[in-house]
PDB file of N, CA and C in Angstrom:
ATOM      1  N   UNK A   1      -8.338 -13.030   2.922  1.00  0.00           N
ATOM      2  CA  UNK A   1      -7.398 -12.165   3.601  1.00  0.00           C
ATOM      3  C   UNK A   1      -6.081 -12.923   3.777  1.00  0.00           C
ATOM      4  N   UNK A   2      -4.793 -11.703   3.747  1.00  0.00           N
ATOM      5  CA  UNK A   2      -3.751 -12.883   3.574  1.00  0.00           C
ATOM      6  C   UNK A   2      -3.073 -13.016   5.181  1.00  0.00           C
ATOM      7  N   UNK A   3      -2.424 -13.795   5.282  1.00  0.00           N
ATOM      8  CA  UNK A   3      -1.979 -14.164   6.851  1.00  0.00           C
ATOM      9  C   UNK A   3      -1.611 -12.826   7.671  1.00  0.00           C
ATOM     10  N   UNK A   4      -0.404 -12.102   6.732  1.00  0.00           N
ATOM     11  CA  UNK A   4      -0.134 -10.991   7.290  1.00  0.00           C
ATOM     12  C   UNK A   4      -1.086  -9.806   7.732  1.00  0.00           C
ATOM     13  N   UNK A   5      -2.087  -9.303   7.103  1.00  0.00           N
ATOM     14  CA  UNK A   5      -3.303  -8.973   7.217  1.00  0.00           C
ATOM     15  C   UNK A   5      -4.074  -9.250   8.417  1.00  0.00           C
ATOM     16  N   UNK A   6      -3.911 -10.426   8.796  1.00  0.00           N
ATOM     17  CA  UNK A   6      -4.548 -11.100   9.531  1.00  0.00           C
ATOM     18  C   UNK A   6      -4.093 -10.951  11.269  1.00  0.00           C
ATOM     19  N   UNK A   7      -2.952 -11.132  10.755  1.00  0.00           N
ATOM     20  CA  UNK A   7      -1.990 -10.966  11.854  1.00  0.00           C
ATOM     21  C   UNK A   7      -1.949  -9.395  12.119  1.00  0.00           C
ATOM     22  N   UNK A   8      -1.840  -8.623  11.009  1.00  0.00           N
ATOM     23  CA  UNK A   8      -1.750  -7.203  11.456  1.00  0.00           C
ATOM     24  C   UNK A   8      -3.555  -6.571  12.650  1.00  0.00           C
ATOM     25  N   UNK A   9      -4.452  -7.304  11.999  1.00  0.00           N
ATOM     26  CA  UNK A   9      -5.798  -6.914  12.319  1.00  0.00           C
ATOM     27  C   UNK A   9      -5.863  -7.614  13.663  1.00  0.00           C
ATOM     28  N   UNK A  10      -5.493  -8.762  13.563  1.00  0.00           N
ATOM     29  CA  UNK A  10      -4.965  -8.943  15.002  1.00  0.00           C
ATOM     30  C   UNK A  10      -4.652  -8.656  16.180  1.00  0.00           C
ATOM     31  N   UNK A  11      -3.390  -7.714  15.617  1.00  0.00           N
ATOM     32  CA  UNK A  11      -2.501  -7.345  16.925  1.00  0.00           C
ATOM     33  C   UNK A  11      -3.326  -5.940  16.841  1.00  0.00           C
ATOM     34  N   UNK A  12      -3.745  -5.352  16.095  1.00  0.00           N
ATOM     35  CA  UNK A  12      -4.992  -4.051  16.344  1.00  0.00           C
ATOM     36  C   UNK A  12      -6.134  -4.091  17.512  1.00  0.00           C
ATOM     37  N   UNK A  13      -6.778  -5.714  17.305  1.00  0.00           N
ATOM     38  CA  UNK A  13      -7.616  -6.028  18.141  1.00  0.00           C
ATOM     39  C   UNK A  13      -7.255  -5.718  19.261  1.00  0.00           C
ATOM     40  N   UNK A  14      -5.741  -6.477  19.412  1.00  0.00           N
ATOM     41  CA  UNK A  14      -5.554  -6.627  21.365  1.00  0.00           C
ATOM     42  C   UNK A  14      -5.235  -5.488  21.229  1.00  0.00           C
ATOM     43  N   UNK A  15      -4.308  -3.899  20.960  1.00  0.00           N
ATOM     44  CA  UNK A  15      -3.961  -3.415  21.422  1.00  0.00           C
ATOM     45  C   UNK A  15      -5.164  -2.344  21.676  1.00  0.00           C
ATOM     46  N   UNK A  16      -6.103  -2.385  21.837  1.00  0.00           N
ATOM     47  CA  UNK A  16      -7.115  -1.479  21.787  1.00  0.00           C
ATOM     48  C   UNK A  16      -6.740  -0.663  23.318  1.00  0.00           C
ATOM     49  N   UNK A  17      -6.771  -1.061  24.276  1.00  0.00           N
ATOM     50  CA  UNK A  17      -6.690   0.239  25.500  1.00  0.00           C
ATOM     51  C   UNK A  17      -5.261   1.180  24.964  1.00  0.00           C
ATOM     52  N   UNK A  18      -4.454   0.391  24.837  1.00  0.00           N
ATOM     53  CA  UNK A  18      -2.980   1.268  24.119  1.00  0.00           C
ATOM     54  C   UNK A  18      -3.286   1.941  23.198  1.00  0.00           C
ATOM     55  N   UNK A  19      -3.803   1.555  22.349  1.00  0.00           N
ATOM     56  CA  UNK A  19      -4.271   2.712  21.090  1.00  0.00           C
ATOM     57  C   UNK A  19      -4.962   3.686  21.857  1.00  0.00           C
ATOM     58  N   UNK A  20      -5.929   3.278  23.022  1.00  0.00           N
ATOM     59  CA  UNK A  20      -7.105   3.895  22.845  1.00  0.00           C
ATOM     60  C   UNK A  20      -6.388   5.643  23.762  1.00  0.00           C
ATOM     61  N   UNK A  21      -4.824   5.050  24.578  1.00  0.00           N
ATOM     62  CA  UNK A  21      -4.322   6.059  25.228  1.00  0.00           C
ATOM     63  C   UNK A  21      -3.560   6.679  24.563  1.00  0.00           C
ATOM     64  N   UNK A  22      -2.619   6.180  23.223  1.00  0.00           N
ATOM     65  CA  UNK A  22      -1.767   6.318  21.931  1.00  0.00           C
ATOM     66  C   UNK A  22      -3.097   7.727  22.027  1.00  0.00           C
ATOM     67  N   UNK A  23      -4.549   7.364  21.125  1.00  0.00           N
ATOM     68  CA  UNK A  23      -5.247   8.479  21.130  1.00  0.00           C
ATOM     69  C   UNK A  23      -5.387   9.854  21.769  1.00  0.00           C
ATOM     70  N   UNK A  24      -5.445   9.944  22.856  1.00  0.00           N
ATOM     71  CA  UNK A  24      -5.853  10.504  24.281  1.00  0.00           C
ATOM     72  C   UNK A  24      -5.055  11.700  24.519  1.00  0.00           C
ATOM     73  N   UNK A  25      -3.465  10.738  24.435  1.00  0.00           N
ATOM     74  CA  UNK A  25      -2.437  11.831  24.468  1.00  0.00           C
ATOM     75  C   UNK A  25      -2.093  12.643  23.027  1.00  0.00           C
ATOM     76  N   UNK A  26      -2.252  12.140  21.781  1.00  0.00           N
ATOM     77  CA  UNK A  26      -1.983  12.831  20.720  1.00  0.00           C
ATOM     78  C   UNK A  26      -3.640  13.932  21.100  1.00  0.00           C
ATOM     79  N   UNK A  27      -4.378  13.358  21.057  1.00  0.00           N
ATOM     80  CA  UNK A  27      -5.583  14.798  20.986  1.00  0.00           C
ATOM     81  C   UNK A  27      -5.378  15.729  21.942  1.00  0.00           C
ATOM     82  N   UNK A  28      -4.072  15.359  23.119  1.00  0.00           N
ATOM     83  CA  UNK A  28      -4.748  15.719  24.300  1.00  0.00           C
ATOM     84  C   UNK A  28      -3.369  17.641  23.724  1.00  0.00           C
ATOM     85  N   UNK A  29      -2.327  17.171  23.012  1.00  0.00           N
ATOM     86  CA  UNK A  29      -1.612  17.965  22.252  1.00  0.00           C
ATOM     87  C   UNK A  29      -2.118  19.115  21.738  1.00  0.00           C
ATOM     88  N   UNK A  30      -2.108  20.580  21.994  1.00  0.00           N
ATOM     89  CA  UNK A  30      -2.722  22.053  22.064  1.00  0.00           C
ATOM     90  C   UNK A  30      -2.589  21.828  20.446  1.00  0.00           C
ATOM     91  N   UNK A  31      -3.386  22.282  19.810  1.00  0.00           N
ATOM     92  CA  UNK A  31      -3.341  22.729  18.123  1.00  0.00           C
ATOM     93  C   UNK A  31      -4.008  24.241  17.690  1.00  0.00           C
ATOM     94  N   UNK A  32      -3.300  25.075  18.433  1.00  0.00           N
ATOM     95  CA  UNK A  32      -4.025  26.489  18.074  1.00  0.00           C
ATOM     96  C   UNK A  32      -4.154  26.717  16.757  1.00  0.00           C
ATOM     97  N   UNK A  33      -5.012  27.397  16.381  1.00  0.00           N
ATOM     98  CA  UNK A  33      -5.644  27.939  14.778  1.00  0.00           C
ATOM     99  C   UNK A  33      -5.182  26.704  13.703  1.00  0.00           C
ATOM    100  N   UNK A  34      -4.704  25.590  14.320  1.00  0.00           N
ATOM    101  CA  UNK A  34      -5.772  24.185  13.409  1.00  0.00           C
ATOM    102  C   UNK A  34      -3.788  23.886  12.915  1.00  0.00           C
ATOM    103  N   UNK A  35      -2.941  24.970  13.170  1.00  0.00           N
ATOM    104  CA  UNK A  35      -1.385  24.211  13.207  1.00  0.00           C
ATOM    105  C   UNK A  35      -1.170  23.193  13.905  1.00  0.00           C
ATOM    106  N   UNK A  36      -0.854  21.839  13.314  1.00  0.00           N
ATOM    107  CA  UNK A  36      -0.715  20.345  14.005  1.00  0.00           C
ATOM    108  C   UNK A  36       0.935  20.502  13.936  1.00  0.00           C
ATOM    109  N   UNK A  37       1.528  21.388  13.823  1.00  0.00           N
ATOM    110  CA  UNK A  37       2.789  20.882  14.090  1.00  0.00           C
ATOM    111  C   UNK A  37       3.830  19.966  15.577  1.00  0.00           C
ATOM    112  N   UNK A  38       3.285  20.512  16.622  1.00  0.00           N
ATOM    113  CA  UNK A  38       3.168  19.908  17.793  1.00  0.00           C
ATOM    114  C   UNK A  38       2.872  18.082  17.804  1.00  0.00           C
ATOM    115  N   UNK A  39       1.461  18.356  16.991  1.00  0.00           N
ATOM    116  CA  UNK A  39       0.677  16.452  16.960  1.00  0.00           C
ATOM    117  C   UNK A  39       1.850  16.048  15.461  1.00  0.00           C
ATOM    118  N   UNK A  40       2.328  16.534  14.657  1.00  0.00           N
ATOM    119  CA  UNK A  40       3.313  16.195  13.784  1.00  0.00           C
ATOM    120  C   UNK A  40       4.572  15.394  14.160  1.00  0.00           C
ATOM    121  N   UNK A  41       5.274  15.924  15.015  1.00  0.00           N
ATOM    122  CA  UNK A  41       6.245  16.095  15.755  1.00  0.00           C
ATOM    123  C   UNK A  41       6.021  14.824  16.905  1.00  0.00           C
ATOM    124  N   UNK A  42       4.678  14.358  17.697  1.00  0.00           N
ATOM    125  CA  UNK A  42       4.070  13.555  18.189  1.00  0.00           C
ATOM    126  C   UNK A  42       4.391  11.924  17.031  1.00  0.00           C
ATOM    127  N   UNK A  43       3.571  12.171  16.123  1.00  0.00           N
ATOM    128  CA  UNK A  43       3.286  10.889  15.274  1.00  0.00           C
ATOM    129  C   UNK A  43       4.851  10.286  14.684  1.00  0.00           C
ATOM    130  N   UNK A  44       5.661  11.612  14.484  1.00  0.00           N
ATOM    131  CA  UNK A  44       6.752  11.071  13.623  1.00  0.00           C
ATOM    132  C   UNK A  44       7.737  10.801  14.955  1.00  0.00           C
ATOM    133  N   UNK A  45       7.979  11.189  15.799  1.00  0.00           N
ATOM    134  CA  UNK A  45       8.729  10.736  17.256  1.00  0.00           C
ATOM    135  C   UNK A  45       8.277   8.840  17.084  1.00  0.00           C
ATOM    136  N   UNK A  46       6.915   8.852  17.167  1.00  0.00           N
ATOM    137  CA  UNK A  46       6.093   7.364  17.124  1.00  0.00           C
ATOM    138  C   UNK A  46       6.628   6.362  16.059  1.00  0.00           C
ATOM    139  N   UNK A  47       6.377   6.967  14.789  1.00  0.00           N
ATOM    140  CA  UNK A  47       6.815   6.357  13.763  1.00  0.00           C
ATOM    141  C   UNK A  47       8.256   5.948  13.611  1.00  0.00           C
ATOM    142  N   UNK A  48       9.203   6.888  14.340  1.00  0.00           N
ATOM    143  CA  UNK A  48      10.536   6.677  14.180  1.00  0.00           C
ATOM    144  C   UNK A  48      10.942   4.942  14.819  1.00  0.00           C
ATOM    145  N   UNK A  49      10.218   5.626  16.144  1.00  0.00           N
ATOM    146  CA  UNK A  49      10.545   4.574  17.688  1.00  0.00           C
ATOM    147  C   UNK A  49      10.254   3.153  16.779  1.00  0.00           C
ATOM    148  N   UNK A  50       9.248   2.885  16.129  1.00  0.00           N
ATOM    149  CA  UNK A  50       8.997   1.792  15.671  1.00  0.00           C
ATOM    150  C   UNK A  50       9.591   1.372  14.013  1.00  0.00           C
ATOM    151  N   UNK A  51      10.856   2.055  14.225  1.00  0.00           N
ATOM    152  CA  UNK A  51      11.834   1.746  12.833  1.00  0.00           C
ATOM    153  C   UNK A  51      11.612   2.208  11.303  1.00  0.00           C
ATOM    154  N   UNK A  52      10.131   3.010  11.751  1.00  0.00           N
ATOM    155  CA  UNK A  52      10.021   3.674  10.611  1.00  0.00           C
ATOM    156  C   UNK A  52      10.879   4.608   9.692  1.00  0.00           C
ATOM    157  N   UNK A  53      11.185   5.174   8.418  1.00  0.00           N
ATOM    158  CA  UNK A  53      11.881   6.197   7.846  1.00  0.00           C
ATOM    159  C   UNK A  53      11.177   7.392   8.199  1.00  0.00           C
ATOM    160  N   UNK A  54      11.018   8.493   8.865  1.00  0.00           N
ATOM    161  CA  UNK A  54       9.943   9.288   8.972  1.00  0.00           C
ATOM    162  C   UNK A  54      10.551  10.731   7.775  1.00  0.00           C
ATOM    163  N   UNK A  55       9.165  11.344   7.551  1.00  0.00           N
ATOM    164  CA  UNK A  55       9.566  12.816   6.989  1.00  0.00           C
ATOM    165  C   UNK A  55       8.214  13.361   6.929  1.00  0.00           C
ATOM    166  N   UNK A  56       9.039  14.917   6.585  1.00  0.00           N
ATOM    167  CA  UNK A  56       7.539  15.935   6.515  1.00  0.00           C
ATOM    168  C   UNK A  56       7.158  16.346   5.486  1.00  0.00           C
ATOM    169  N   UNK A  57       6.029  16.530   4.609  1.00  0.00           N
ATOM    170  CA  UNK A  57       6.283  17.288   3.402  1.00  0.00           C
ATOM    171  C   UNK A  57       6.027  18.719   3.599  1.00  0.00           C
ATOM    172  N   UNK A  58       5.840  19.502   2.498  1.00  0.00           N
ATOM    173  CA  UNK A  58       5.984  21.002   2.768  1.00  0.00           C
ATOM    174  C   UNK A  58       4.393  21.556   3.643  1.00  0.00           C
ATOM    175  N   UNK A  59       3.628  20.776   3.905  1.00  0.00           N
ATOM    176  CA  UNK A  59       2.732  21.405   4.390  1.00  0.00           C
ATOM    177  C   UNK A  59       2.275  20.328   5.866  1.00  0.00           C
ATOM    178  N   UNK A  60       3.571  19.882   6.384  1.00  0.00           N
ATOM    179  CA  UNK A  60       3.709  19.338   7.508  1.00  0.00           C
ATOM    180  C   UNK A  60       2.906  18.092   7.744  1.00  0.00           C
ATOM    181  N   UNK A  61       2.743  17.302   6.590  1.00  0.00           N
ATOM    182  CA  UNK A  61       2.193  16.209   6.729  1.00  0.00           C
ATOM    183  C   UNK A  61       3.423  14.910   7.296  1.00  0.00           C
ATOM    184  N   UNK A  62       3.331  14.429   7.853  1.00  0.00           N
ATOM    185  CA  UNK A  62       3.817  13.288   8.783  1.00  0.00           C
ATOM    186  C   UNK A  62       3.702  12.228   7.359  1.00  0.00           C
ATOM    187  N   UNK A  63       4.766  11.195   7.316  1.00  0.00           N
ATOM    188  CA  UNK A  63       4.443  10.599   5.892  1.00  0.00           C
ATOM    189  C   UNK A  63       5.815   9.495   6.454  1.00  0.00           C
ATOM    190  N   UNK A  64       5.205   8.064   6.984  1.00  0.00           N
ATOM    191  CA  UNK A  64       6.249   7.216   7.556  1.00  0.00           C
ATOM    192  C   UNK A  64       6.128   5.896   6.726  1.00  0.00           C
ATOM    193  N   UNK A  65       7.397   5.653   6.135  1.00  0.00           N
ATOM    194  CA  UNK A  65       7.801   4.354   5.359  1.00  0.00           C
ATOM    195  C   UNK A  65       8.408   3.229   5.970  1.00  0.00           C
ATOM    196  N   UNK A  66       8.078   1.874   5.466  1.00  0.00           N
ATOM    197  CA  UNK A  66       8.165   0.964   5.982  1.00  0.00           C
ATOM    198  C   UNK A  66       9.255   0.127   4.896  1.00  0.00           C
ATOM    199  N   UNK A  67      10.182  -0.362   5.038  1.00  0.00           N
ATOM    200  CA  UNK A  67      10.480  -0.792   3.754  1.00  0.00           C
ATOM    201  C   UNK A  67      10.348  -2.145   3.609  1.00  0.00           C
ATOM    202  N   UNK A  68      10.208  -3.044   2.557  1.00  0.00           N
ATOM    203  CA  UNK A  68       9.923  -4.406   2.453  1.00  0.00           C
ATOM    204  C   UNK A  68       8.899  -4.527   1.592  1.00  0.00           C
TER     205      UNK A  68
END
């Protein structure tokens, strides 16, 4: 495994209660008749905050780039 990897699996480990509320509140998001646009709108707000490029494709998939 390479360092970065390592480091990424890492910082996964500790953040486990944060994820585990990151979770909590995205499920906790109404999704009537199975439209995630709401939890869409959720992830890419997320993705942005953390310098991501965010976008949607045509069937509202959340799709966040990292560049490097």
């Amino acid at each position: 495994m390479r360092a970065a990897q390592r480091r990424a699996l890492d910082c996964l480990r500790s953040s486990g209660p944060e994820a585990m509320t990151e979770q909590i509140a995205f499920a906790e998001i109404p999704c009537p008749n199975y439209r995630a646009s709401r939890r869409g709108g959720f992830l890419a707000e997320k993705f942005a905050a953390e310098g991501l490029r965010v976008s949607r494709d045509k069937v509202g998939n959340v799709i966040a780039v990292h560049r490097g």
